[in-house]
PDB file of N, CA and C in Angstrom:
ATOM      1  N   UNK A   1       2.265  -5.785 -18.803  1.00  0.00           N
ATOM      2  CA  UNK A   1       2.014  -4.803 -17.776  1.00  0.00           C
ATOM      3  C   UNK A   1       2.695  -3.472 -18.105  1.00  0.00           C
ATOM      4  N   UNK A   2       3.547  -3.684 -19.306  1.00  0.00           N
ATOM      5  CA  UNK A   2       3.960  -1.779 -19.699  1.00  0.00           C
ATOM      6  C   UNK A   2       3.157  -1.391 -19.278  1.00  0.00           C
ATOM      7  N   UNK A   3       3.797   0.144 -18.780  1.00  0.00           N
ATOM      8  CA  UNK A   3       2.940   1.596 -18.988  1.00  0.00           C
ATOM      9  C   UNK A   3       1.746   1.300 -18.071  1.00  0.00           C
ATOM     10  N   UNK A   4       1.425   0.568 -17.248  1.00  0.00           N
ATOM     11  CA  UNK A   4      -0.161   0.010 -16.514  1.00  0.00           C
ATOM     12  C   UNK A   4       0.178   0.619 -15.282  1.00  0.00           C
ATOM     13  N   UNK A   5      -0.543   1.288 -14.366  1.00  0.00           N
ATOM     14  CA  UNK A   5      -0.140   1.835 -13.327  1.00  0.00           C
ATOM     15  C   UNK A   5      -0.598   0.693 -12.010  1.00  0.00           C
ATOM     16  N   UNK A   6       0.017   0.463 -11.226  1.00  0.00           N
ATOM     17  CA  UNK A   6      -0.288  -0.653 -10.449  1.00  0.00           C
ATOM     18  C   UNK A   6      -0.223   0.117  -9.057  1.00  0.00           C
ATOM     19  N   UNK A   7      -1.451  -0.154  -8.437  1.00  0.00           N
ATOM     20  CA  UNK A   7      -1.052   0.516  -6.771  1.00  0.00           C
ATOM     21  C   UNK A   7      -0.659  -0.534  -5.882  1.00  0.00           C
ATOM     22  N   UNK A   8       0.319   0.163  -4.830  1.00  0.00           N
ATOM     23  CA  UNK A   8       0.739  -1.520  -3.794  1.00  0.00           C
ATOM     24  C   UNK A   8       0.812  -0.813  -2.508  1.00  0.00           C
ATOM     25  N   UNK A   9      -0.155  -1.234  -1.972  1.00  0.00           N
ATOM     26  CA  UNK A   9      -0.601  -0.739  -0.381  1.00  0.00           C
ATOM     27  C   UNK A   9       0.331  -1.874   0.425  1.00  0.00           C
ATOM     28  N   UNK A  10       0.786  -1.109   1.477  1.00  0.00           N
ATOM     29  CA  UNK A  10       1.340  -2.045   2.151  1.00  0.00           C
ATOM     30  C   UNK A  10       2.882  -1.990   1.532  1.00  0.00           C
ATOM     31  N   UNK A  11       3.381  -0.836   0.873  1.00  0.00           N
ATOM     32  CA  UNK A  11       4.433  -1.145  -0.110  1.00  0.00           C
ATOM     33  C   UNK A  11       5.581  -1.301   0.557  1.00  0.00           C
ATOM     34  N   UNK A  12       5.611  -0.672   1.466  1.00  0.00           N
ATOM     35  CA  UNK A  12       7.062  -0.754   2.331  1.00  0.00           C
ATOM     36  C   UNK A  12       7.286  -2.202   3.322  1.00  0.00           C
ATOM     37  N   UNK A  13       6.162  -2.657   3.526  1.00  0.00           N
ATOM     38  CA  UNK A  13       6.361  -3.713   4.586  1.00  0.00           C
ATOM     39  C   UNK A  13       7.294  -4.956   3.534  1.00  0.00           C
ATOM     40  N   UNK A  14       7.629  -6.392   4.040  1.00  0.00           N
ATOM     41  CA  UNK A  14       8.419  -7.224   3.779  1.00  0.00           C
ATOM     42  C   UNK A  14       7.460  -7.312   2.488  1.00  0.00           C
ATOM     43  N   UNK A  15       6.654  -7.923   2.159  1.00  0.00           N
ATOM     44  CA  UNK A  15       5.502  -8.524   1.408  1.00  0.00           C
ATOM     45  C   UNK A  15       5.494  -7.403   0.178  1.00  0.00           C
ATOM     46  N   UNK A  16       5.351  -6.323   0.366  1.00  0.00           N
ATOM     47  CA  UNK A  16       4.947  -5.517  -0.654  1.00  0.00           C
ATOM     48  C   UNK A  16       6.313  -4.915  -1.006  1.00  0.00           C
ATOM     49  N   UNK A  17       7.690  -5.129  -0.516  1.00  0.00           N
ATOM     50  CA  UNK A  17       8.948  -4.723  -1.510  1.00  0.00           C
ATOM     51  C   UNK A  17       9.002  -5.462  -1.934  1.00  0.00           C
ATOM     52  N   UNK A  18       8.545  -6.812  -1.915  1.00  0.00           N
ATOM     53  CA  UNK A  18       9.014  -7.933  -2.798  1.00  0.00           C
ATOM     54  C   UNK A  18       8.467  -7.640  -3.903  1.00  0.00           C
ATOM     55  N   UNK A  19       6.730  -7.668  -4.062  1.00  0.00           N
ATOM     56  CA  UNK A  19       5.807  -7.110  -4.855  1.00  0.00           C
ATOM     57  C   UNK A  19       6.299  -6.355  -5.911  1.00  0.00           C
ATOM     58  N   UNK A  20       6.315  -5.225  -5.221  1.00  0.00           N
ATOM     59  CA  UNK A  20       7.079  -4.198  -5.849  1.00  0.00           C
ATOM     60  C   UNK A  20       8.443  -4.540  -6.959  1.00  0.00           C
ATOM     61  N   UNK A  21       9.231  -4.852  -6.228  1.00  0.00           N
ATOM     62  CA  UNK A  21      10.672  -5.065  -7.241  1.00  0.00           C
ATOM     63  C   UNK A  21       9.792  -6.412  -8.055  1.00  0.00           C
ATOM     64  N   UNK A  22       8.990  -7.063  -7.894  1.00  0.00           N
ATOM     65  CA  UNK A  22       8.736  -7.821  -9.110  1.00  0.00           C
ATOM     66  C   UNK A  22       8.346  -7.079 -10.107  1.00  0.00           C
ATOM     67  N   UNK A  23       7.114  -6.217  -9.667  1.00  0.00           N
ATOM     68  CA  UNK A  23       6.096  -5.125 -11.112  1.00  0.00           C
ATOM     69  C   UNK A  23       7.295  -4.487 -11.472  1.00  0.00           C
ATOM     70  N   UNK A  24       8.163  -3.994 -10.798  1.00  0.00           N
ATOM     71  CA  UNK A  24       8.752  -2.640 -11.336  1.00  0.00           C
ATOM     72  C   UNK A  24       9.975  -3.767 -12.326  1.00  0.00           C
ATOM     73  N   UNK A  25      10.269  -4.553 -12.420  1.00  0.00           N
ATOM     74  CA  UNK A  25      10.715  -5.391 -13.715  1.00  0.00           C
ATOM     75  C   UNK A  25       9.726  -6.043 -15.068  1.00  0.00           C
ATOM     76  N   UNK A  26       8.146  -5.331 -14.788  1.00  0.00           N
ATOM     77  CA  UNK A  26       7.213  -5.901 -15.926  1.00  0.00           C
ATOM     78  C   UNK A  26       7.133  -4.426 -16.630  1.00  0.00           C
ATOM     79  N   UNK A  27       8.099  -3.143 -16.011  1.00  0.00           N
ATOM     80  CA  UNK A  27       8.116  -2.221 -16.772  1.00  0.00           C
ATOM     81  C   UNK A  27       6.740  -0.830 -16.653  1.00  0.00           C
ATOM     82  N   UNK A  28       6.147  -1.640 -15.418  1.00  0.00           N
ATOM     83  CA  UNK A  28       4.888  -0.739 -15.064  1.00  0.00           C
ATOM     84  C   UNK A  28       5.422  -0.108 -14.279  1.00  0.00           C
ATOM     85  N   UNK A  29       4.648   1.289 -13.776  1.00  0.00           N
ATOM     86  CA  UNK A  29       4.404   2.088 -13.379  1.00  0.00           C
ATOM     87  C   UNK A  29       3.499   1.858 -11.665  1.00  0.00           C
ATOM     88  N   UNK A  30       4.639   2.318 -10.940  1.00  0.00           N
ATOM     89  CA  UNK A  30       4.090   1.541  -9.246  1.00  0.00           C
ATOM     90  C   UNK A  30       4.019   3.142  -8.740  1.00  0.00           C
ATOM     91  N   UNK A  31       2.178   2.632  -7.949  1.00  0.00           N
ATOM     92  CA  UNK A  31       1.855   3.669  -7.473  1.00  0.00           C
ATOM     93  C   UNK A  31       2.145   3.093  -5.680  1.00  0.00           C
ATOM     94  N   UNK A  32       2.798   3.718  -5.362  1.00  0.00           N
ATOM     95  CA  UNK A  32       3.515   2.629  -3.919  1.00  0.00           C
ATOM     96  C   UNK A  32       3.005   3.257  -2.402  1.00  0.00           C
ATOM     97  N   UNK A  33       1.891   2.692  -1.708  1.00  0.00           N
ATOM     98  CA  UNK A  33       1.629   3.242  -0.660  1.00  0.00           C
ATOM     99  C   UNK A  33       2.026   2.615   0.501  1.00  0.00           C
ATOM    100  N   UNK A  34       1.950   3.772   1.292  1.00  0.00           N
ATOM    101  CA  UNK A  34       2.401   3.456   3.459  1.00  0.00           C
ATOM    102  C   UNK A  34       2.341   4.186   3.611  1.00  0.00           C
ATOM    103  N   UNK A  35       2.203   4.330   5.052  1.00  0.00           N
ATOM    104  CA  UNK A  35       2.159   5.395   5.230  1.00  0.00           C
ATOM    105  C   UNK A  35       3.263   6.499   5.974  1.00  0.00           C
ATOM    106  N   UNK A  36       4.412   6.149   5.367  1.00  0.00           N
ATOM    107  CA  UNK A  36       6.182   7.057   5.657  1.00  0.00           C
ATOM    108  C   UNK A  36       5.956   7.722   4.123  1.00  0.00           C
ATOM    109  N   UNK A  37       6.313   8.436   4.135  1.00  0.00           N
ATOM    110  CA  UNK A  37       6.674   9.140   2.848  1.00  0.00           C
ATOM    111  C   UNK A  37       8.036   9.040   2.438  1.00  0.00           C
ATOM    112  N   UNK A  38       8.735   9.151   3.352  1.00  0.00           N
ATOM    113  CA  UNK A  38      10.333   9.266   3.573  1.00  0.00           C
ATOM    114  C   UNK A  38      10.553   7.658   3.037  1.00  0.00           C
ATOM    115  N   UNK A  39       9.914   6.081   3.661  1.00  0.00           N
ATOM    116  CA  UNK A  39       9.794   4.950   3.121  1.00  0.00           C
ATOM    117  C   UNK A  39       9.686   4.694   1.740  1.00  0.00           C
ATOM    118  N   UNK A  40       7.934   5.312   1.171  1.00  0.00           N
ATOM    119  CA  UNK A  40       7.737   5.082   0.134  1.00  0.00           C
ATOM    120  C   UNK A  40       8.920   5.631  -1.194  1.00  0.00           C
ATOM    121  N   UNK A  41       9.197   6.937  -0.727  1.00  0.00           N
ATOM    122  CA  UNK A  41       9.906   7.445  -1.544  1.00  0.00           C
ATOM    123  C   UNK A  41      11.583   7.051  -1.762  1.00  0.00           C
ATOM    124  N   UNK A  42      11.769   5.722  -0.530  1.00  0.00           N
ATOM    125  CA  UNK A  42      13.006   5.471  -0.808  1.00  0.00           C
ATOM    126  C   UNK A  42      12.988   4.197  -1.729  1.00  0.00           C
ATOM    127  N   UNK A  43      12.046   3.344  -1.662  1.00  0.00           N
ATOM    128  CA  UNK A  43      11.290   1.771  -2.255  1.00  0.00           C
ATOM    129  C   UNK A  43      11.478   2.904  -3.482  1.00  0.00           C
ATOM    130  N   UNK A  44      10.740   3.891  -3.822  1.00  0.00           N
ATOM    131  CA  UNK A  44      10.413   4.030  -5.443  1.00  0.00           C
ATOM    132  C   UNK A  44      11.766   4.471  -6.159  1.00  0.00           C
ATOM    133  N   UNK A  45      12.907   5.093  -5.627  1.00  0.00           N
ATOM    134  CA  UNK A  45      14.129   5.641  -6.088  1.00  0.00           C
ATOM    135  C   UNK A  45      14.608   4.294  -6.468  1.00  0.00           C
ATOM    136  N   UNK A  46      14.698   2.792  -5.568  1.00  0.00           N
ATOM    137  CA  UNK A  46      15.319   1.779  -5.732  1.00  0.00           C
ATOM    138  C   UNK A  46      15.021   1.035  -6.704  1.00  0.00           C
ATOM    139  N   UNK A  47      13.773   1.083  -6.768  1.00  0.00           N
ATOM    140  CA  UNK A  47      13.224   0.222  -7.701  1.00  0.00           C
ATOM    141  C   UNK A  47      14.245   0.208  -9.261  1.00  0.00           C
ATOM    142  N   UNK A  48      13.756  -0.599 -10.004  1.00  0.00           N
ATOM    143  CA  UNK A  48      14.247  -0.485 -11.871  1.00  0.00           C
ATOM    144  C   UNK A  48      13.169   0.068 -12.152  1.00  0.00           C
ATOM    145  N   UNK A  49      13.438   1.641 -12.431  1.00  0.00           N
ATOM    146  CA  UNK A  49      13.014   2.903 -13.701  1.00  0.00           C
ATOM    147  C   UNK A  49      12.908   3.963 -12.352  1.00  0.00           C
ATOM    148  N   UNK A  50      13.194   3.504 -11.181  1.00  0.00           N
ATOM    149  CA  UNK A  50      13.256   4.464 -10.431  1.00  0.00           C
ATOM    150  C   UNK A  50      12.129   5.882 -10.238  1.00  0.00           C
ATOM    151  N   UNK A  51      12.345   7.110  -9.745  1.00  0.00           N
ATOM    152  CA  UNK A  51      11.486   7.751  -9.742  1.00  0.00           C
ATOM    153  C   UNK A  51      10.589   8.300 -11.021  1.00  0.00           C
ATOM    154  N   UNK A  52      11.324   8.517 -11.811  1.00  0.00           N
ATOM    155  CA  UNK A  52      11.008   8.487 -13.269  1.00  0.00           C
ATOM    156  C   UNK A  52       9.842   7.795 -13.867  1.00  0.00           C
ATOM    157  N   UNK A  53      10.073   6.621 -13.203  1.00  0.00           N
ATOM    158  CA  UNK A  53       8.235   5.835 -13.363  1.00  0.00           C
ATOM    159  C   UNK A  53       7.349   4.676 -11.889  1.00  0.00           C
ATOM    160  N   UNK A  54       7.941   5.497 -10.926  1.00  0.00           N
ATOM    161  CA  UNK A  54       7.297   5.185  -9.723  1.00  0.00           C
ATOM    162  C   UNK A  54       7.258   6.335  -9.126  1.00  0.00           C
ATOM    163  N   UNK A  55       6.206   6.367  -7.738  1.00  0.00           N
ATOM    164  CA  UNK A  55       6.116   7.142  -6.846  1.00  0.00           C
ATOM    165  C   UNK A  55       5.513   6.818  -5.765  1.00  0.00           C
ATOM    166  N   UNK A  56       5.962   7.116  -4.842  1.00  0.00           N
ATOM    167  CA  UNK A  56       5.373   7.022  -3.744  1.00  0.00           C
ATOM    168  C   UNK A  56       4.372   7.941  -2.840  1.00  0.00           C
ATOM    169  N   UNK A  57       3.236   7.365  -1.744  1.00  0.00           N
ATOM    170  CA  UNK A  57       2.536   7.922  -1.432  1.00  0.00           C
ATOM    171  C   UNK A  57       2.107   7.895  -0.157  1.00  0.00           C
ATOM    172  N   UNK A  58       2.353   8.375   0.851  1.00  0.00           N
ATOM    173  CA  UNK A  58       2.140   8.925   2.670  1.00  0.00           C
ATOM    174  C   UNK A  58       0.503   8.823   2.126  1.00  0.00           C
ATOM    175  N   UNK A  59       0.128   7.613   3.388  1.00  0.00           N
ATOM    176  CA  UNK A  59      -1.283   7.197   3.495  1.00  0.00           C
ATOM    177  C   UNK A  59      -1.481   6.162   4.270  1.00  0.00           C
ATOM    178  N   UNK A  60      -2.842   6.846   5.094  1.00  0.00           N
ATOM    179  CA  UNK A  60      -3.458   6.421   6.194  1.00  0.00           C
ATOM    180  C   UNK A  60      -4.831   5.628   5.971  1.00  0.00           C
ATOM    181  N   UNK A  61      -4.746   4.376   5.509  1.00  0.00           N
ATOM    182  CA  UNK A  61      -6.000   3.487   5.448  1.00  0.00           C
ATOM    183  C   UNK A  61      -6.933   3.466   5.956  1.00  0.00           C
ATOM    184  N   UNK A  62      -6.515   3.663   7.425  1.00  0.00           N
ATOM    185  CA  UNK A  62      -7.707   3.710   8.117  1.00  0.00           C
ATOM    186  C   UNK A  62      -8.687   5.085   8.369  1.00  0.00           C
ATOM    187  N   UNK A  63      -8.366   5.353   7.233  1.00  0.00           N
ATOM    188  CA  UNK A  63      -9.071   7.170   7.412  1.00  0.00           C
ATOM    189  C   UNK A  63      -9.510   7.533   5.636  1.00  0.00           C
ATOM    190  N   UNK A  64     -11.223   7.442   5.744  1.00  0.00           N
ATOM    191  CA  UNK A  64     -10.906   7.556   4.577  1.00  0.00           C
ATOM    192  C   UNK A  64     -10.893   9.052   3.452  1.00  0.00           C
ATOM    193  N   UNK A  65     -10.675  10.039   4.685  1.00  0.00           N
ATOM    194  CA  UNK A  65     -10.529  11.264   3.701  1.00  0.00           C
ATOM    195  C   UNK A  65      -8.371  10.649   3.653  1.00  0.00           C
ATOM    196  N   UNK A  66      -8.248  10.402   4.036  1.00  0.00           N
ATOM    197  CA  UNK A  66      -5.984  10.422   3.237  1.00  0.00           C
ATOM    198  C   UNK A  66      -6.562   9.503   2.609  1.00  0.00           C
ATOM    199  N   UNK A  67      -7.191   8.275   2.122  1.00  0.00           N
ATOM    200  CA  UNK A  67      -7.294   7.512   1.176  1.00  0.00           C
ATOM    201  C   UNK A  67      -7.581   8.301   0.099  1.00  0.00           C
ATOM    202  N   UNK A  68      -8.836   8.779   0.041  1.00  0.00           N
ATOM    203  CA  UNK A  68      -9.456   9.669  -1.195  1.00  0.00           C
ATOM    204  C   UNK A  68      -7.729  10.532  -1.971  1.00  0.00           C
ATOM    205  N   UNK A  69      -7.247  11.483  -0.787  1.00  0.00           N
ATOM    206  CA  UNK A  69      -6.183  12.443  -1.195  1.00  0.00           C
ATOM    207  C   UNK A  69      -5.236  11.340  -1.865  1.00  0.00           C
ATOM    208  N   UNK A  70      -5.078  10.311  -1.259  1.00  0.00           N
ATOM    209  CA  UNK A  70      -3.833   9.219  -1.790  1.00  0.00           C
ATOM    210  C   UNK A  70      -4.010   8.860  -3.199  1.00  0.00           C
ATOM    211  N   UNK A  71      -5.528   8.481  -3.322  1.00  0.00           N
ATOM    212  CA  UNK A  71      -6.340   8.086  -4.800  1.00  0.00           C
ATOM    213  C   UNK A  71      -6.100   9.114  -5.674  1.00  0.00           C
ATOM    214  N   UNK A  72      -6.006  10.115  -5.253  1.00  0.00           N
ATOM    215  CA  UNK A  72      -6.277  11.674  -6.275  1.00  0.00           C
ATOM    216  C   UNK A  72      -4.778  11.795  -6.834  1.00  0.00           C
ATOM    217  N   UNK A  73      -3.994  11.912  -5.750  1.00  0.00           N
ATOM    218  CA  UNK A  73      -2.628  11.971  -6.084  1.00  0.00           C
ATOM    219  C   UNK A  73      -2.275  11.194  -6.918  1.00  0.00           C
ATOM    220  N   UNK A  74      -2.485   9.922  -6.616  1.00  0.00           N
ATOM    221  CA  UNK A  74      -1.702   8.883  -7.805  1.00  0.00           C
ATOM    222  C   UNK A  74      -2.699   9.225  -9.198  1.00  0.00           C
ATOM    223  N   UNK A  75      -3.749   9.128  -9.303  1.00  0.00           N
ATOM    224  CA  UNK A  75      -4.542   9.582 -10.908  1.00  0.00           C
ATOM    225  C   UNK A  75      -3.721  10.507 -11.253  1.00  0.00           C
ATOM    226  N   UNK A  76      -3.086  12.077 -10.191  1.00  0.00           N
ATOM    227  CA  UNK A  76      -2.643  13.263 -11.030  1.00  0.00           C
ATOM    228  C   UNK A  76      -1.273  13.019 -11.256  1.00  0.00           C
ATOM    229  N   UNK A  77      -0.494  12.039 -10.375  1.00  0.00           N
ATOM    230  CA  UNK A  77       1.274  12.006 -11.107  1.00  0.00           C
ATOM    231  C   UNK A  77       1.122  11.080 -12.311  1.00  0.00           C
ATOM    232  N   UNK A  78       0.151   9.708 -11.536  1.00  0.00           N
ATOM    233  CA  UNK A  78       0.892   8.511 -12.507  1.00  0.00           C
ATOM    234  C   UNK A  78      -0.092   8.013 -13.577  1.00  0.00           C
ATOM    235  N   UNK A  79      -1.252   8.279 -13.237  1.00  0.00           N
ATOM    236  CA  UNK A  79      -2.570   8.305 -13.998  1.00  0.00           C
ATOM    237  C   UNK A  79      -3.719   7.424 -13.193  1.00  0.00           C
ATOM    238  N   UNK A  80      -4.858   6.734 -13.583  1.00  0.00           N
ATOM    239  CA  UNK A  80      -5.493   5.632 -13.336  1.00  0.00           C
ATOM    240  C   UNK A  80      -4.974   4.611 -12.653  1.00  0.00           C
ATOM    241  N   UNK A  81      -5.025   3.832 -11.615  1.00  0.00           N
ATOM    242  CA  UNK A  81      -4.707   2.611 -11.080  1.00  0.00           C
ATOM    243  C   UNK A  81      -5.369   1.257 -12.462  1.00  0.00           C
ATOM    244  N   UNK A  82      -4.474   0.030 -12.747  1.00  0.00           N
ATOM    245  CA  UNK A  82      -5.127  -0.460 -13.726  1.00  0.00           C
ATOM    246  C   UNK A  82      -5.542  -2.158 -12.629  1.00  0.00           C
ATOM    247  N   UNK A  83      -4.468  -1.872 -11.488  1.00  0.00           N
ATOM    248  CA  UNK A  83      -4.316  -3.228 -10.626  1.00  0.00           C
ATOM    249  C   UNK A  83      -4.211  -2.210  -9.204  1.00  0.00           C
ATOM    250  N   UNK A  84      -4.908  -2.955  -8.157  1.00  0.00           N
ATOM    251  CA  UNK A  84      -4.836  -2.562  -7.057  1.00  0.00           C
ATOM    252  C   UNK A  84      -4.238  -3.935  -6.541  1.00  0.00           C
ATOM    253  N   UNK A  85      -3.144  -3.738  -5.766  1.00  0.00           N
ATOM    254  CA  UNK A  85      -2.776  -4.707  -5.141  1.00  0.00           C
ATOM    255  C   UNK A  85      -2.614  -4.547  -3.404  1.00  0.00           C
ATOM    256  N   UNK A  86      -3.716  -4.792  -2.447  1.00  0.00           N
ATOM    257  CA  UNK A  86      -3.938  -4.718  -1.320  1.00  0.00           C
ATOM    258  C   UNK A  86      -3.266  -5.398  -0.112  1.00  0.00           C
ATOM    259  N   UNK A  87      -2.190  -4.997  -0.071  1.00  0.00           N
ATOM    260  CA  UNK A  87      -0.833  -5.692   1.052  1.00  0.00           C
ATOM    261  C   UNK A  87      -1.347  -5.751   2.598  1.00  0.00           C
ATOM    262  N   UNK A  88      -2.051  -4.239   3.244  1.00  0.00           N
ATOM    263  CA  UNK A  88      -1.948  -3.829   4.186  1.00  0.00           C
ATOM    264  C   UNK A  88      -2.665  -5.137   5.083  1.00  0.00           C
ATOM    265  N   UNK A  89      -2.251  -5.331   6.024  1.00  0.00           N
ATOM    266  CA  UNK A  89      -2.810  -6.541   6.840  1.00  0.00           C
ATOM    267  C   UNK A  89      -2.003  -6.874   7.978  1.00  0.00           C
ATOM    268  N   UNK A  90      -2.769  -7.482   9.276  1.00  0.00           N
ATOM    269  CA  UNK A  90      -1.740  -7.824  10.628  1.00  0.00           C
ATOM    270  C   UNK A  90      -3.273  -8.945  11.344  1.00  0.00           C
ATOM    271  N   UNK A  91      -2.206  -9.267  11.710  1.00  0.00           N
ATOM    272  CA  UNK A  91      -2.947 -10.233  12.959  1.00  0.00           C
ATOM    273  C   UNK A  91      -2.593 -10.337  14.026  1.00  0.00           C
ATOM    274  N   UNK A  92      -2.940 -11.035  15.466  1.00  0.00           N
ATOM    275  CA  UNK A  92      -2.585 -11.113  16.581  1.00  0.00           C
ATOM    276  C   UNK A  92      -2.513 -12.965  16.488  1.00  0.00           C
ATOM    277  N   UNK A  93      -1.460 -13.034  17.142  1.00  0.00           N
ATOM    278  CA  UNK A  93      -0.562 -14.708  17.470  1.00  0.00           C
ATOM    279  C   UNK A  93      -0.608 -14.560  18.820  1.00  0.00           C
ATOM    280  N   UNK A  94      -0.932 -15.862  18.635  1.00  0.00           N
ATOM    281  CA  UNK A  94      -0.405 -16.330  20.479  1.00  0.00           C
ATOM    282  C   UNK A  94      -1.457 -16.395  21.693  1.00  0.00           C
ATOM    283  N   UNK A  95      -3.097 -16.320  21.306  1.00  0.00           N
ATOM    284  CA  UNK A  95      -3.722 -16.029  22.114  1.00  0.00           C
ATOM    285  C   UNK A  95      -5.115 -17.207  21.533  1.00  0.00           C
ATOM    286  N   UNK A  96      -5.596 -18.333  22.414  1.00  0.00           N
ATOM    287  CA  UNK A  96      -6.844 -18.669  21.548  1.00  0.00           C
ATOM    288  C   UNK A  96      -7.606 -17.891  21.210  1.00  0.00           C
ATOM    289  N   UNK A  97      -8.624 -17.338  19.953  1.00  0.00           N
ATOM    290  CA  UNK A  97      -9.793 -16.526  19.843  1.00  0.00           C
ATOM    291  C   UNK A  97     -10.783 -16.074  21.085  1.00  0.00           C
ATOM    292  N   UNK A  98     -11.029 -17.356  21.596  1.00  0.00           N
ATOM    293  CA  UNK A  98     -11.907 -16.809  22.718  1.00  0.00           C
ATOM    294  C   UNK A  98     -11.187 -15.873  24.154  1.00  0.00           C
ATOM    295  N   UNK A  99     -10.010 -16.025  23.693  1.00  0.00           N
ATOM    296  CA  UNK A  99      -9.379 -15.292  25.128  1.00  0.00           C
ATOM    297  C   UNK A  99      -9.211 -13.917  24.441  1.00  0.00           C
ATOM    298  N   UNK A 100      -9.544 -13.304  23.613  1.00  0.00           N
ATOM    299  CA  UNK A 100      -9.009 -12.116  22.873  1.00  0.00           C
ATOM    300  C   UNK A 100     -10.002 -11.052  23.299  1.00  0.00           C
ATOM    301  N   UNK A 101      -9.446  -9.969  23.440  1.00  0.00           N
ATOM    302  CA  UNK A 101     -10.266  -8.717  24.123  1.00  0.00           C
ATOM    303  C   UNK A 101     -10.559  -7.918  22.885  1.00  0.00           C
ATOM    304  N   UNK A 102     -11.992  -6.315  22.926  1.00  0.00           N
ATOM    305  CA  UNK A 102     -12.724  -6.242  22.541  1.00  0.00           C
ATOM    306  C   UNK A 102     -11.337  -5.115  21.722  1.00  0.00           C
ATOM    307  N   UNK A 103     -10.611  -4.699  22.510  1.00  0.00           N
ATOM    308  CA  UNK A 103      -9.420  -4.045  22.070  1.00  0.00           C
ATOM    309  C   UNK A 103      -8.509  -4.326  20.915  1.00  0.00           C
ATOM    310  N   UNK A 104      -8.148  -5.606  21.097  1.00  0.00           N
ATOM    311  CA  UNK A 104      -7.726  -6.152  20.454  1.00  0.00           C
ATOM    312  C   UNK A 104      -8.183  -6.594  18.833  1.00  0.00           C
ATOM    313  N   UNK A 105      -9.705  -6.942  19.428  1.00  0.00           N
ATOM    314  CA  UNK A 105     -10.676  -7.040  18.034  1.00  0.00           C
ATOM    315  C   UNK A 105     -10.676  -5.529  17.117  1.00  0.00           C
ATOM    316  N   UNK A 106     -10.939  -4.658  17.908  1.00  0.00           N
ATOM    317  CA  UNK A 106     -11.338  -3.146  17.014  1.00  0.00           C
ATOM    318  C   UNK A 106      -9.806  -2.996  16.202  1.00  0.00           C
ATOM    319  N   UNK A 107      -8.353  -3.424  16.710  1.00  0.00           N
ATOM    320  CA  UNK A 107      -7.713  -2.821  16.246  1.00  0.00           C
ATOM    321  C   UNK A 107      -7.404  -3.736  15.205  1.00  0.00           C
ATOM    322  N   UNK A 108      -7.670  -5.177  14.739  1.00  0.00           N
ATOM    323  CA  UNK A 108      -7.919  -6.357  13.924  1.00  0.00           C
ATOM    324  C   UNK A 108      -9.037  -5.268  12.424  1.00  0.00           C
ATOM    325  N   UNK A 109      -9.853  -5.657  13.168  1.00  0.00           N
ATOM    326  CA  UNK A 109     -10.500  -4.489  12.399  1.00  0.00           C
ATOM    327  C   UNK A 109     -10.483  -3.448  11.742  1.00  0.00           C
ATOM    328  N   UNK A 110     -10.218  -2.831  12.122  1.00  0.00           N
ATOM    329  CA  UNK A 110      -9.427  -1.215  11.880  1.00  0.00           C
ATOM    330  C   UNK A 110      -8.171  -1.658  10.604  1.00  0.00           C
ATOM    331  N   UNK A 111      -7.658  -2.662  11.062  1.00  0.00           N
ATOM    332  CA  UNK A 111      -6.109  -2.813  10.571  1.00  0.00           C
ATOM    333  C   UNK A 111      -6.749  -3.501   9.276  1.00  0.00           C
ATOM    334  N   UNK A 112      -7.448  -4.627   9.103  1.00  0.00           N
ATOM    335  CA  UNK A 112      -7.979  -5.560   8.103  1.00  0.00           C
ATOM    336  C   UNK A 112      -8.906  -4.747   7.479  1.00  0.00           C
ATOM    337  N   UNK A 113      -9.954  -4.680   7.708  1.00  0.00           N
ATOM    338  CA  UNK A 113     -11.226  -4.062   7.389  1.00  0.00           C
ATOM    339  C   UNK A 113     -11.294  -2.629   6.527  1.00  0.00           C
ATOM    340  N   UNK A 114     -11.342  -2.295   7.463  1.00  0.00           N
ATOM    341  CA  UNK A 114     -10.859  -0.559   7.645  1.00  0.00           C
ATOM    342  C   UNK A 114     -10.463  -0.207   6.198  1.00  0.00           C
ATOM    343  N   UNK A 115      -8.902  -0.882   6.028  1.00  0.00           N
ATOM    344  CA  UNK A 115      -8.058  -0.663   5.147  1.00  0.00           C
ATOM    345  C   UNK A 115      -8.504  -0.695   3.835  1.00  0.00           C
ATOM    346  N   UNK A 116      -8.645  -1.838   4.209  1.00  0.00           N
ATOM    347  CA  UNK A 116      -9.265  -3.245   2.388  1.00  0.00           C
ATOM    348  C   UNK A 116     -10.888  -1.940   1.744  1.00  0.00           C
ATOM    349  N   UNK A 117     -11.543  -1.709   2.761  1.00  0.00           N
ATOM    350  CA  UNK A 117     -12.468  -1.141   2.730  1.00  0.00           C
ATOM    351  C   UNK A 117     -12.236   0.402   1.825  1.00  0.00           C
ATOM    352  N   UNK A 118     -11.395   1.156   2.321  1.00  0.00           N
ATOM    353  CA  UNK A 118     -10.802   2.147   2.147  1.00  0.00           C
ATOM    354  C   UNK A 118      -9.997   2.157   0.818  1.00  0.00           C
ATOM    355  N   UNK A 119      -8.935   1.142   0.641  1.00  0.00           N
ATOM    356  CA  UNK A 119      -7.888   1.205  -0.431  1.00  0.00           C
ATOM    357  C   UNK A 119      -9.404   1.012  -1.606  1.00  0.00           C
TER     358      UNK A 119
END
């Protein structure tokens, strides 16, 4: 994985620092999204090779003109994505399916869909 630029959506949540500090020991190059900037950019300082060969990127999944800008950005710092790795994801607990409101569904959606669709 040298030198391979890897994107990790979802980078800041539990799931995707783990992610993360694994690639960033195969010596690649992490293109690291969420949407904090202030987050991403603290995950990429920590990492092993640090900013020097990570970066981070403020992005909104569910929208897909900041996706496009997010995509553009990482091609112009870090180059090509060679692995997309798609973290972003949530669910709702605690409720049978059929008791679940239409609210609830759009934002399932939005959150799952949306994203995966987008990244």
């Amino acid at each position: 994985m040298a030198d391979r630029v890897i994107a990790i959506t979802g980078a800041t949540g539990k799931l995707g620092q783990v992610v993360a500090g694994h690639f960033a020991g195969t010596e690649a190059r992490l293109a690291l999204l969420a949407r904090s900037q202030e987050e991403v950019a603290a995950l990429a300082s920590g990492l092993p090779g640090g900013k020097d060969r990570h970066a981070g990127f403020a992005v909104d999944l569910g929208d897909a003109a900041s996706a496009k800008r997010a995509a553009t950005a990482v091609r112009e710092k870090l180059g090509p994505a060679s692995v997309l790795l798609q973290l972003v994801g949530g669910y709702a607990g605690g409720t049978p399916f059929a008791d679940g409101d239409d609210e609830e569904f759009r934002h399932l959606l939005d959150l799952n869909l949306w994203s995966t669709i987008h990244a």
